[in-house]
C-alpha atoms as a PDB file:
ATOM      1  CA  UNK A   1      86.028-115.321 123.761  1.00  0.00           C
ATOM      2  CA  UNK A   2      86.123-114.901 119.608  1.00  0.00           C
ATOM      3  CA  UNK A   3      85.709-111.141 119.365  1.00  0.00           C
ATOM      4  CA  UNK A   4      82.418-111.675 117.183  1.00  0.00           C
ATOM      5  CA  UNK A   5      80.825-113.687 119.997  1.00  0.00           C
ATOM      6  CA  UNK A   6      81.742-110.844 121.947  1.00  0.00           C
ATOM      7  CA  UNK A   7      80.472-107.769 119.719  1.00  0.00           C
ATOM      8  CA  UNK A   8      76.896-109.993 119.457  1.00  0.00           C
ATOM      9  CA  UNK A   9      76.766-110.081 122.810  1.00  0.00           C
ATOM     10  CA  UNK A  10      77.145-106.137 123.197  1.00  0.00           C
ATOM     11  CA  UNK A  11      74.458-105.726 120.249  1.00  0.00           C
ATOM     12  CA  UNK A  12      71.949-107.989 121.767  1.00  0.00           C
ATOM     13  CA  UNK A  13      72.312-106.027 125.306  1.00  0.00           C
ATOM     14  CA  UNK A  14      71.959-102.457 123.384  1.00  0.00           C
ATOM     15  CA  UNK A  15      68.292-103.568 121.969  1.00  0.00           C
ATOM     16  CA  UNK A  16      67.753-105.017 125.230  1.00  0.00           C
ATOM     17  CA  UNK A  17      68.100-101.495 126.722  1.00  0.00           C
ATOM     18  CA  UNK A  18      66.453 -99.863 123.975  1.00  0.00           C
ATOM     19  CA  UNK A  19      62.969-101.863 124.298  1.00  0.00           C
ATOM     20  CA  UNK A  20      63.129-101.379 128.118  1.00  0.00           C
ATOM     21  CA  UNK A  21      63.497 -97.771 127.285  1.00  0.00           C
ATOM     22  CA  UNK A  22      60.854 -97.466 125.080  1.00  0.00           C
ATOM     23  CA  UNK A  23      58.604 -99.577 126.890  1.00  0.00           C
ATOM     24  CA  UNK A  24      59.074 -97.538 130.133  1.00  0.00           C
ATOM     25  CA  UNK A  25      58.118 -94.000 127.686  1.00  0.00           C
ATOM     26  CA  UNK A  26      61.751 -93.173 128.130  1.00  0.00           C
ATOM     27  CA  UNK A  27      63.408 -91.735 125.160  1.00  0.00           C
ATOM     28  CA  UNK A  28      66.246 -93.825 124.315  1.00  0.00           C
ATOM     29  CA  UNK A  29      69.603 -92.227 124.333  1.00  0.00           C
ATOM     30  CA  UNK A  30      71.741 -91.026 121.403  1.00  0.00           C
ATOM     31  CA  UNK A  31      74.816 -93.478 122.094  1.00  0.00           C
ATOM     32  CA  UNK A  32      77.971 -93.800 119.507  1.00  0.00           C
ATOM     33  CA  UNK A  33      79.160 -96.909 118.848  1.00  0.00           C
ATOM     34  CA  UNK A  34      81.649 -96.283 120.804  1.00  0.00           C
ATOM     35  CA  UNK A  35      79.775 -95.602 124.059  1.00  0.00           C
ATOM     36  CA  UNK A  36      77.237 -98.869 123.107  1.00  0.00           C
ATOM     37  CA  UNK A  37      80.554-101.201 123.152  1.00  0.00           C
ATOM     38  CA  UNK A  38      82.283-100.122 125.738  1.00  0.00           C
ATOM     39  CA  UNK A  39      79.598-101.522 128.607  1.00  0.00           C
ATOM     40  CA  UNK A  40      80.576-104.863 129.268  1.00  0.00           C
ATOM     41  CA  UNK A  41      78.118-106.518 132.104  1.00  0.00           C
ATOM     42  CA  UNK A  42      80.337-108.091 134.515  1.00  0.00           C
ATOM     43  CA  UNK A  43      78.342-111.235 133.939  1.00  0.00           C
ATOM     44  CA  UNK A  44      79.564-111.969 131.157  1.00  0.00           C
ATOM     45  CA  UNK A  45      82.747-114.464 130.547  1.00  0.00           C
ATOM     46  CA  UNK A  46      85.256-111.634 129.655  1.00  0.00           C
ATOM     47  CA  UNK A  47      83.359-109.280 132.625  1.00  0.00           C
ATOM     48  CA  UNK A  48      84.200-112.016 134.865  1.00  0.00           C
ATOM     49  CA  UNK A  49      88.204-112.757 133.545  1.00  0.00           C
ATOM     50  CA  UNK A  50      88.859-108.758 134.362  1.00  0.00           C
ATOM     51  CA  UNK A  51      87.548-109.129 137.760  1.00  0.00           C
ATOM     52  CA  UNK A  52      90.137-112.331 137.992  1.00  0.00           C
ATOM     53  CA  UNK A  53      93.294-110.876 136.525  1.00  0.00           C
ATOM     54  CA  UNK A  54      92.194-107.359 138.456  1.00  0.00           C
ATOM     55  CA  UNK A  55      94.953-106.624 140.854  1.00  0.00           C
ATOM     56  CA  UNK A  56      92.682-102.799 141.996  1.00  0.00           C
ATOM     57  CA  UNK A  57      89.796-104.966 143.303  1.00  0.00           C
ATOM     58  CA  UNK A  58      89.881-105.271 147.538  1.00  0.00           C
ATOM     59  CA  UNK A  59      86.617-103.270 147.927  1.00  0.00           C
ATOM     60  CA  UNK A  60      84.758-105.729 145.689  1.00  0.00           C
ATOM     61  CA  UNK A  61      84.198-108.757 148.153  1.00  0.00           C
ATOM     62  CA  UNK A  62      82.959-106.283 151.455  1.00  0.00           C
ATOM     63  CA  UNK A  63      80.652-105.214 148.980  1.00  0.00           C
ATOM     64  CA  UNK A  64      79.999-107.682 147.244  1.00  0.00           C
ATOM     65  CA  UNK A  65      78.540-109.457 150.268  1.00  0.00           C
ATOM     66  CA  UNK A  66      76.260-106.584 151.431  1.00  0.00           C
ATOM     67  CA  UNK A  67      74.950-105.222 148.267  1.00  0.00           C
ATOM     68  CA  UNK A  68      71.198-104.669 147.779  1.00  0.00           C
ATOM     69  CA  UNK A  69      69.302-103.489 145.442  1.00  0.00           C
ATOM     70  CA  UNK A  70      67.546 -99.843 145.926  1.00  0.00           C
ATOM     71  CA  UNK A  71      63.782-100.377 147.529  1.00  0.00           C
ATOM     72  CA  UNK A  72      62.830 -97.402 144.657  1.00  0.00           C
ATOM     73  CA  UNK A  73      63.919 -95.136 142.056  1.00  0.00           C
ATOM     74  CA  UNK A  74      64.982 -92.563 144.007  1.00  0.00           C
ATOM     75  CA  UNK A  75      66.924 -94.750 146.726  1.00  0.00           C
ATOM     76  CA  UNK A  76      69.810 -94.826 144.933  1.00  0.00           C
ATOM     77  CA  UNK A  77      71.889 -92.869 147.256  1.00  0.00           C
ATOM     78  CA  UNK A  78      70.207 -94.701 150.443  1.00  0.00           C
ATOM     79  CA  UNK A  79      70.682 -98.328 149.039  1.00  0.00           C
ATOM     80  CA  UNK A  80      74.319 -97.143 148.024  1.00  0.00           C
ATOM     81  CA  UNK A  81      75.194 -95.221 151.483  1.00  0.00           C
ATOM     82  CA  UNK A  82      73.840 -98.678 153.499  1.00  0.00           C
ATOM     83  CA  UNK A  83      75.818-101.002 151.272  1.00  0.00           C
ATOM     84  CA  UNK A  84      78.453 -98.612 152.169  1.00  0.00           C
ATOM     85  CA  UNK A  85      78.312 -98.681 155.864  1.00  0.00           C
ATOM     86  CA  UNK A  86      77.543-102.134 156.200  1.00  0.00           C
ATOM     87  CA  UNK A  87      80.627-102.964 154.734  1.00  0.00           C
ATOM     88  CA  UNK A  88      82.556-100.958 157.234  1.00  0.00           C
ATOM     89  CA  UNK A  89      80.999-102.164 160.039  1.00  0.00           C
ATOM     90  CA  UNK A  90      79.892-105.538 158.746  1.00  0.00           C
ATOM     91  CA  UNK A  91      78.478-106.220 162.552  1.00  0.00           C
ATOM     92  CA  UNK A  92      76.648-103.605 163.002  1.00  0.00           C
ATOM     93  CA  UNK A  93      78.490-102.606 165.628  1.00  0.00           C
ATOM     94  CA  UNK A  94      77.352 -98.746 165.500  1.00  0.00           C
ATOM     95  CA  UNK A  95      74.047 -99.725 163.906  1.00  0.00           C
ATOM     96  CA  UNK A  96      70.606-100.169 164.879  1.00  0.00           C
ATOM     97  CA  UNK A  97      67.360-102.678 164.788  1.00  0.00           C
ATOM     98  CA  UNK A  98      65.678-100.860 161.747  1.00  0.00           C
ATOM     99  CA  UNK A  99      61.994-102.392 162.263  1.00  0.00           C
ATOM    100  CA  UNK A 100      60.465-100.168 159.802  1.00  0.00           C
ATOM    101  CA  UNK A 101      60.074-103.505 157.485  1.00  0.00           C
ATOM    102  CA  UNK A 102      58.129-105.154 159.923  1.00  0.00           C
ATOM    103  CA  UNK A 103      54.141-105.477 160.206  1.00  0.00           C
ATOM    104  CA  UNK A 104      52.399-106.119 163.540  1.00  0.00           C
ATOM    105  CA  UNK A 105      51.128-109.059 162.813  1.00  0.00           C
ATOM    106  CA  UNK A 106      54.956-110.468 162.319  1.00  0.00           C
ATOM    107  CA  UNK A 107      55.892-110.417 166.031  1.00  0.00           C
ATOM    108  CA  UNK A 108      52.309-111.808 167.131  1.00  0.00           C
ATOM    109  CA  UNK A 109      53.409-115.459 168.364  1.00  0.00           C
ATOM    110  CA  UNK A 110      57.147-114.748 169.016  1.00  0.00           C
ATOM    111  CA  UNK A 111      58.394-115.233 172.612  1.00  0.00           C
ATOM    112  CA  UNK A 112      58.527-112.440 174.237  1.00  0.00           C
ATOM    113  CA  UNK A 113      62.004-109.818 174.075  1.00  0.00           C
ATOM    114  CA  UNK A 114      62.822-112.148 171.012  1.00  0.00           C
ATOM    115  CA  UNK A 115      64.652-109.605 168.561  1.00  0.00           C
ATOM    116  CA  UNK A 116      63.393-110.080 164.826  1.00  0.00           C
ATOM    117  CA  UNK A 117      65.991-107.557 163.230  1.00  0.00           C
ATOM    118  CA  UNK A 118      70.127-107.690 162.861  1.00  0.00           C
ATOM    119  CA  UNK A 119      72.237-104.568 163.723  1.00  0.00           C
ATOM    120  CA  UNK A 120      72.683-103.343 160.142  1.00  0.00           C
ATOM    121  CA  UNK A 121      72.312 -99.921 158.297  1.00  0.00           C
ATOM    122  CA  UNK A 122      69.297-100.139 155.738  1.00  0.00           C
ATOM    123  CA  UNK A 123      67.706 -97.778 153.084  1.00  0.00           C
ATOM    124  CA  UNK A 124      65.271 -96.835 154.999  1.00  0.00           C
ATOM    125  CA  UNK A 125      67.101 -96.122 158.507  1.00  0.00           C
ATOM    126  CA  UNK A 126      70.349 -94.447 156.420  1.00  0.00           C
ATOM    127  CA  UNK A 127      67.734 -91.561 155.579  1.00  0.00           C
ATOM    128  CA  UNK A 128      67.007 -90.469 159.138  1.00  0.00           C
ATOM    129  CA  UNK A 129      70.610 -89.211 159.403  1.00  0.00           C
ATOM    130  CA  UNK A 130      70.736 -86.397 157.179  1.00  0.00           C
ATOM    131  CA  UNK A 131      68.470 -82.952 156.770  1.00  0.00           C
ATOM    132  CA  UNK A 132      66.713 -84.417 153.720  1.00  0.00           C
ATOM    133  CA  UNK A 133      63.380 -86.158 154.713  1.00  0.00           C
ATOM    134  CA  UNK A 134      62.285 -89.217 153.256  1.00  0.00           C
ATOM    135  CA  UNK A 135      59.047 -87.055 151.896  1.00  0.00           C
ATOM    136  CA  UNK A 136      61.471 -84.970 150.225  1.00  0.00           C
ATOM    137  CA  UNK A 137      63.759 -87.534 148.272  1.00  0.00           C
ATOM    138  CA  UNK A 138      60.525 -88.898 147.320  1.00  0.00           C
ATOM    139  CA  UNK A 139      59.860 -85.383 145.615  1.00  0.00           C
ATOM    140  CA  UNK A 140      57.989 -83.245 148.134  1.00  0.00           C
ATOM    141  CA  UNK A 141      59.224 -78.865 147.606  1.00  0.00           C
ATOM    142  CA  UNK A 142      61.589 -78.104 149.685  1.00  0.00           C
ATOM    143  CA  UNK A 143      63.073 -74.922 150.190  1.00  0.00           C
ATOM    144  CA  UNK A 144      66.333 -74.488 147.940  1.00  0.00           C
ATOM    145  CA  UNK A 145      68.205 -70.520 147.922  1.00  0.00           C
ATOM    146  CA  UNK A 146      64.300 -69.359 148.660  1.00  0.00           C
ATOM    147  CA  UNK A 147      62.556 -71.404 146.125  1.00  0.00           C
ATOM    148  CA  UNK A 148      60.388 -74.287 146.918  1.00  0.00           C
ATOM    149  CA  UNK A 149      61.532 -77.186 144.219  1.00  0.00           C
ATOM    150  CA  UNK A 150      61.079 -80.708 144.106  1.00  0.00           C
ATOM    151  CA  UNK A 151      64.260 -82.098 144.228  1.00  0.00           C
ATOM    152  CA  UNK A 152      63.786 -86.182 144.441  1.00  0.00           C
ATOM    153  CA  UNK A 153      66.607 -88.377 145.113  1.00  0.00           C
ATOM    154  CA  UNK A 154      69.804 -87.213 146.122  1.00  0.00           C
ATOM    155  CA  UNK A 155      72.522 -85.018 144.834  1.00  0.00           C
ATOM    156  CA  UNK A 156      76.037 -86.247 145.742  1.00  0.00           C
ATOM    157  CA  UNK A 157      76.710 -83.526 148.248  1.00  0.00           C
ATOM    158  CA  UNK A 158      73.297 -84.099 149.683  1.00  0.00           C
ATOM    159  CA  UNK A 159      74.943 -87.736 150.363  1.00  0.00           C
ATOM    160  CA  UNK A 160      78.133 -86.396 151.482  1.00  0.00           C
ATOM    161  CA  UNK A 161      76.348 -84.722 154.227  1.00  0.00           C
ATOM    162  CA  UNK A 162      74.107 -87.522 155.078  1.00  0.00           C
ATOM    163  CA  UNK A 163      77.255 -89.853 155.530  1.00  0.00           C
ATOM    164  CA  UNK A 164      79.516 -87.862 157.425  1.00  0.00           C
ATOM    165  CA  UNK A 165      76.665 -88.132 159.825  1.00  0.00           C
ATOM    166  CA  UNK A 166      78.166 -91.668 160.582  1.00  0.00           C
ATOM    167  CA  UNK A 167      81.522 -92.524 161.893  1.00  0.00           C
ATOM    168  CA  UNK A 168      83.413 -92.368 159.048  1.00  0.00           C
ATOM    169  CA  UNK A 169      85.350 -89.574 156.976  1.00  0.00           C
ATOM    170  CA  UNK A 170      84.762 -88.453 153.400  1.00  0.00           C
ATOM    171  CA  UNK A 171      86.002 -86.839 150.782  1.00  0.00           C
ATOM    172  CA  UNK A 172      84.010 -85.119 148.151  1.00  0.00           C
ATOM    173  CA  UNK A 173      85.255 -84.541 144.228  1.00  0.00           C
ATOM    174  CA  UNK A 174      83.238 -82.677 142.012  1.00  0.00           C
ATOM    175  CA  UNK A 175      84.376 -83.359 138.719  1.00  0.00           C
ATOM    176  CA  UNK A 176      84.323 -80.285 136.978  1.00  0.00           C
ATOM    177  CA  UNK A 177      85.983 -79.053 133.388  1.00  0.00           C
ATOM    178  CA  UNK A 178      89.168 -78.117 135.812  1.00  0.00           C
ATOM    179  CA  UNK A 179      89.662 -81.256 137.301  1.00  0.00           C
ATOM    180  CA  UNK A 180      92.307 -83.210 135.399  1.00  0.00           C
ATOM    181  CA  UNK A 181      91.581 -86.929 134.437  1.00  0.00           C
ATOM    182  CA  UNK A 182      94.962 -88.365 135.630  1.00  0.00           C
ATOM    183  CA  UNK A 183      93.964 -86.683 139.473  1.00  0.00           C
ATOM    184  CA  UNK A 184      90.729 -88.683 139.290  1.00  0.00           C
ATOM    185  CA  UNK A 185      92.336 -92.301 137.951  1.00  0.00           C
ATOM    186  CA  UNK A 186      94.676 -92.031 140.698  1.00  0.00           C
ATOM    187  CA  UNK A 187      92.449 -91.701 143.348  1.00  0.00           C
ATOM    188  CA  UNK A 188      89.957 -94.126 142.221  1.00  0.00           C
ATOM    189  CA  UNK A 189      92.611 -96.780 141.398  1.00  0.00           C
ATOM    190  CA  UNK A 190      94.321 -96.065 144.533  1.00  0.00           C
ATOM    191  CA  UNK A 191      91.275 -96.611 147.006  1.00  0.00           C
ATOM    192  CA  UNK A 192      90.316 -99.903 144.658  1.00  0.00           C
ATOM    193  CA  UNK A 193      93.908-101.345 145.661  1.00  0.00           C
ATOM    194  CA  UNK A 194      93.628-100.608 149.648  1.00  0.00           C
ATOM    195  CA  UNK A 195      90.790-102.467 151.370  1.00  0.00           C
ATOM    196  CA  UNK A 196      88.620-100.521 154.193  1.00  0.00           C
ATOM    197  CA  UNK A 197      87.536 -97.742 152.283  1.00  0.00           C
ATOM    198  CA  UNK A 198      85.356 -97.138 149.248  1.00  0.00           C
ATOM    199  CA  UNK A 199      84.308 -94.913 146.405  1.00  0.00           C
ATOM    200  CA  UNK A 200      80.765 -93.749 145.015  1.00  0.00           C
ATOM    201  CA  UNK A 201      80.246 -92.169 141.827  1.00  0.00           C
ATOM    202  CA  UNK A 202      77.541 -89.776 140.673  1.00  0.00           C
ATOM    203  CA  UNK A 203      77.437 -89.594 136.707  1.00  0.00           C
ATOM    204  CA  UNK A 204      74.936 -89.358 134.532  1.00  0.00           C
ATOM    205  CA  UNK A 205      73.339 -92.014 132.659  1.00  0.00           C
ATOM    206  CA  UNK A 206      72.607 -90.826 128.830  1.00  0.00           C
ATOM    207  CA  UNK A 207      76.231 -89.691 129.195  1.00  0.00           C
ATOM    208  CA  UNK A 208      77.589 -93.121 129.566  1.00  0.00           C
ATOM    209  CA  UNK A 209      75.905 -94.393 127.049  1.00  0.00           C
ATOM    210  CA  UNK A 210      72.589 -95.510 129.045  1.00  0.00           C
ATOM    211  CA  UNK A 211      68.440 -94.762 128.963  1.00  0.00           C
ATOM    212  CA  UNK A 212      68.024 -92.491 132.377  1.00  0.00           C
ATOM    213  CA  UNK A 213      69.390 -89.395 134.592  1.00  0.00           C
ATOM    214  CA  UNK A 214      71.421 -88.786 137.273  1.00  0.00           C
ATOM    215  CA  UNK A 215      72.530 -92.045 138.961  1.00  0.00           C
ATOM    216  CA  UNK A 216      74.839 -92.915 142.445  1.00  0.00           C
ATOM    217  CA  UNK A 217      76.423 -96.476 143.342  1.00  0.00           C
ATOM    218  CA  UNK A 218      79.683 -97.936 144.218  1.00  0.00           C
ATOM    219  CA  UNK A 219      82.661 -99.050 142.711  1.00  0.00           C
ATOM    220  CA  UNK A 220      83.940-102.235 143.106  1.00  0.00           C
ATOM    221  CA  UNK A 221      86.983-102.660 140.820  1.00  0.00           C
ATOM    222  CA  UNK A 222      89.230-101.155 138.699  1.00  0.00           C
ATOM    223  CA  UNK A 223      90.909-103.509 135.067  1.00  0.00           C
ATOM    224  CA  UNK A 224      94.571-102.100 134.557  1.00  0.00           C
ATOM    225  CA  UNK A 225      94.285-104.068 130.779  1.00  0.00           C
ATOM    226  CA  UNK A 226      90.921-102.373 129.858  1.00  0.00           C
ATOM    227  CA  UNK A 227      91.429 -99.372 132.032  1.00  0.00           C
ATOM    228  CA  UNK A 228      87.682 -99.804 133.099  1.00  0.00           C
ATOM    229  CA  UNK A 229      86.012 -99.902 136.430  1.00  0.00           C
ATOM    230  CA  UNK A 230      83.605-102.362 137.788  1.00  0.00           C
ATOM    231  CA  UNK A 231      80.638-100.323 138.278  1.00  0.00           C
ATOM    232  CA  UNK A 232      78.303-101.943 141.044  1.00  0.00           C
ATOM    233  CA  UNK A 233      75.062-100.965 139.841  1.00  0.00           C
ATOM    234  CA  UNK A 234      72.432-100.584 142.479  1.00  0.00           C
ATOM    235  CA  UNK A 235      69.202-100.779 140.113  1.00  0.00           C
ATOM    236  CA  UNK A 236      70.004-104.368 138.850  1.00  0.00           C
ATOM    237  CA  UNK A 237      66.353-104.975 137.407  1.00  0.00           C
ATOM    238  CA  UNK A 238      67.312-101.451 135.512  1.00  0.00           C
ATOM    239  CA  UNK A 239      71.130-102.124 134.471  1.00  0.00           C
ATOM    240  CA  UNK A 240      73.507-105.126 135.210  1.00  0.00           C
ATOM    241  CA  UNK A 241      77.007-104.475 136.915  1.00  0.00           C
ATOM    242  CA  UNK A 242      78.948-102.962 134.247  1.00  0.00           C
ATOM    243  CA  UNK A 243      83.049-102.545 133.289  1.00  0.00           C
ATOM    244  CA  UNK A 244      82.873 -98.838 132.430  1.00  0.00           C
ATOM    245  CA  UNK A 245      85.981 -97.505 130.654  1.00  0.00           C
ATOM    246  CA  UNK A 246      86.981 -94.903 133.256  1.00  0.00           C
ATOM    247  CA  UNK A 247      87.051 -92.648 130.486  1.00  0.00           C
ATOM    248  CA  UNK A 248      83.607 -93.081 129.905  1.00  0.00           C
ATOM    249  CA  UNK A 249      82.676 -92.414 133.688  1.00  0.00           C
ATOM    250  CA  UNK A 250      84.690 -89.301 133.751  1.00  0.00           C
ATOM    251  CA  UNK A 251      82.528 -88.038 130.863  1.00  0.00           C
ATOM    252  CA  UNK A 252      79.224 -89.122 133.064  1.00  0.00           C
ATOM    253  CA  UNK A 253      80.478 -87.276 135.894  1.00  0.00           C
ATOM    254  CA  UNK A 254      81.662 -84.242 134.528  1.00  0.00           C
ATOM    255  CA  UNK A 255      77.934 -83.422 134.050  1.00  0.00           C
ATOM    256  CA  UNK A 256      75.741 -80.927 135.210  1.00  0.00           C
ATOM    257  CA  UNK A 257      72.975 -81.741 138.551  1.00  0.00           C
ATOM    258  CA  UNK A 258      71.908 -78.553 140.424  1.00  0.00           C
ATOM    259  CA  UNK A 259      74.615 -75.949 141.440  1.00  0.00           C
ATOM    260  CA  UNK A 260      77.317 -77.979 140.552  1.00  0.00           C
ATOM    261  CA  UNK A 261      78.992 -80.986 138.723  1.00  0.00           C
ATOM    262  CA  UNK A 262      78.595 -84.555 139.679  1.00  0.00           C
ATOM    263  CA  UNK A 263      81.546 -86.854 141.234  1.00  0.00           C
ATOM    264  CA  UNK A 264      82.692 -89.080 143.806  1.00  0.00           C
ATOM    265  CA  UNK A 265      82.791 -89.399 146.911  1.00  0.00           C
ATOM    266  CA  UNK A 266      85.924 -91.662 148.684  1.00  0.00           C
ATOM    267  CA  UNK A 267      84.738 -93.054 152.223  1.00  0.00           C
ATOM    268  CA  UNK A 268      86.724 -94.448 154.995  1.00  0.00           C
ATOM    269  CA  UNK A 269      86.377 -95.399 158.621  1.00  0.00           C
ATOM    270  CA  UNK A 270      86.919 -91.852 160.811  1.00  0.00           C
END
């Protein structure tokens, strides 16, 4: 694609975000030009050549196929722990029926015993497994070092916890000021190259160059050429998938949340 093409393209998605942030009362980020180019949405004809010539992307078909969008804006962790999970057991084989989406009305003329719901990990059943109650990722105090805070969402060791409630083992990286770069590249690129296991990343938003705060999904791919990763963004209607230069999500993870940096987390079957 002509490089001009290319560079309109960018521009037109940076207003894009900028109305969206305005309209929402959201103050819209101070991004270089730097930061505001380097976001490609993987929709786009060049996002979708680095996926091709990608030779770091075996986790992006698994979950590719059971991604979902998060159900709020604080399900970010949920939506990103079931798409997760699903894709390690992709028949539900240590799941259960979640029938928290159904009304009564929807089983009134089925025969019955006649099971509505699939063995699959959801949002909404993921929850249940760790200490934090669905009240309290929805912002109800909790009790934090003898203060009651609100504390919405998830921070990524608040995740950590909640997964290694499943069959599976993790590994948790806080990215902190000590952690070298090259330690980081190598063990995202090297988990994007092996399939059956994954990575989530915790970085902040207005450090990446986007309107918002703290943020979790997956990664689904890693571009030797571009040295970017396919970020699998789990708030589509928010942000697109993006190629973020790893740099870039380095920067958004070595951020601040709570008592300690953000991260990643690397997950594989136990």
């Amino acid at each position: 694609m002509p490089l001009f093409i290319r560079l309109a393209s960018v521009l037109l998605l940076a207003g894009a975000l900028n109305t969206f942030a305005l309209a929402e009362g959201l103050p819209a980020p101070a991004r270089t030009q730097t930061q505001t180019q380097t976001l490609l949405p993987f929709a786009s004809p060049e996002g979708l050549d680095r996926l091709s010539r990608s030779t770091a992307k075996s986790d992006f078909a698994p979950l590719a196929n059971q991604f979902e969008p998060q159900a709020t804006i604080a399900f970010c962790a949920p939506a990103t722990a079931a798409i997760v999970l699903n894709a390690l057991d992709p028949q539900g084989v240590e799941a259960s029926h979640d029938r928290s989406r159904l009304t009564p009305s929807d089983t009134r003329y089925l025969p019955r015993g006649l099971e509505l719901t699939d063995r699959r990990y959801t949002q909404e059943s993921v929850i249940a497994a760790g200490r934090k109650t669905r009240a309290q990722v929805l912002g109800e105090p909790m009790a934090v070092e003898g203060r009651m805070v609100r504390d919405g969402g998830y921070q990524l060791r608040q995740l950590d916890e909640l997964l290694r409630a499943y069959k599976v083992a993790t590994r948790l990286v806080i990215v902190d000021n000590q952690k070298p770069e090259a330690e980081i590249r190598r063990d995202l690129v090297e988990n994007l190259q092996r399939g059956g296991d994954y990575v989530i990343v915790n970085y902040l938003r207005s450090a990446v160059g986007q309107a918002g705060g703290g943020h979790i999904s997956p990664v689904g791919a890693y571009d030797a050429a571009t040295d970017s990763v396919l970020v699998l963004d789990v708030h589509p209607s928010h942000y697109p998938w993006v190629w973020m230069p790893l740099a870039t999500l380095i920067q958004g993870m070595r951020t601040r949340d709570g008592a300690e940096n953000r991260g990643y987390i690397l997950v594989r079957p136990r």
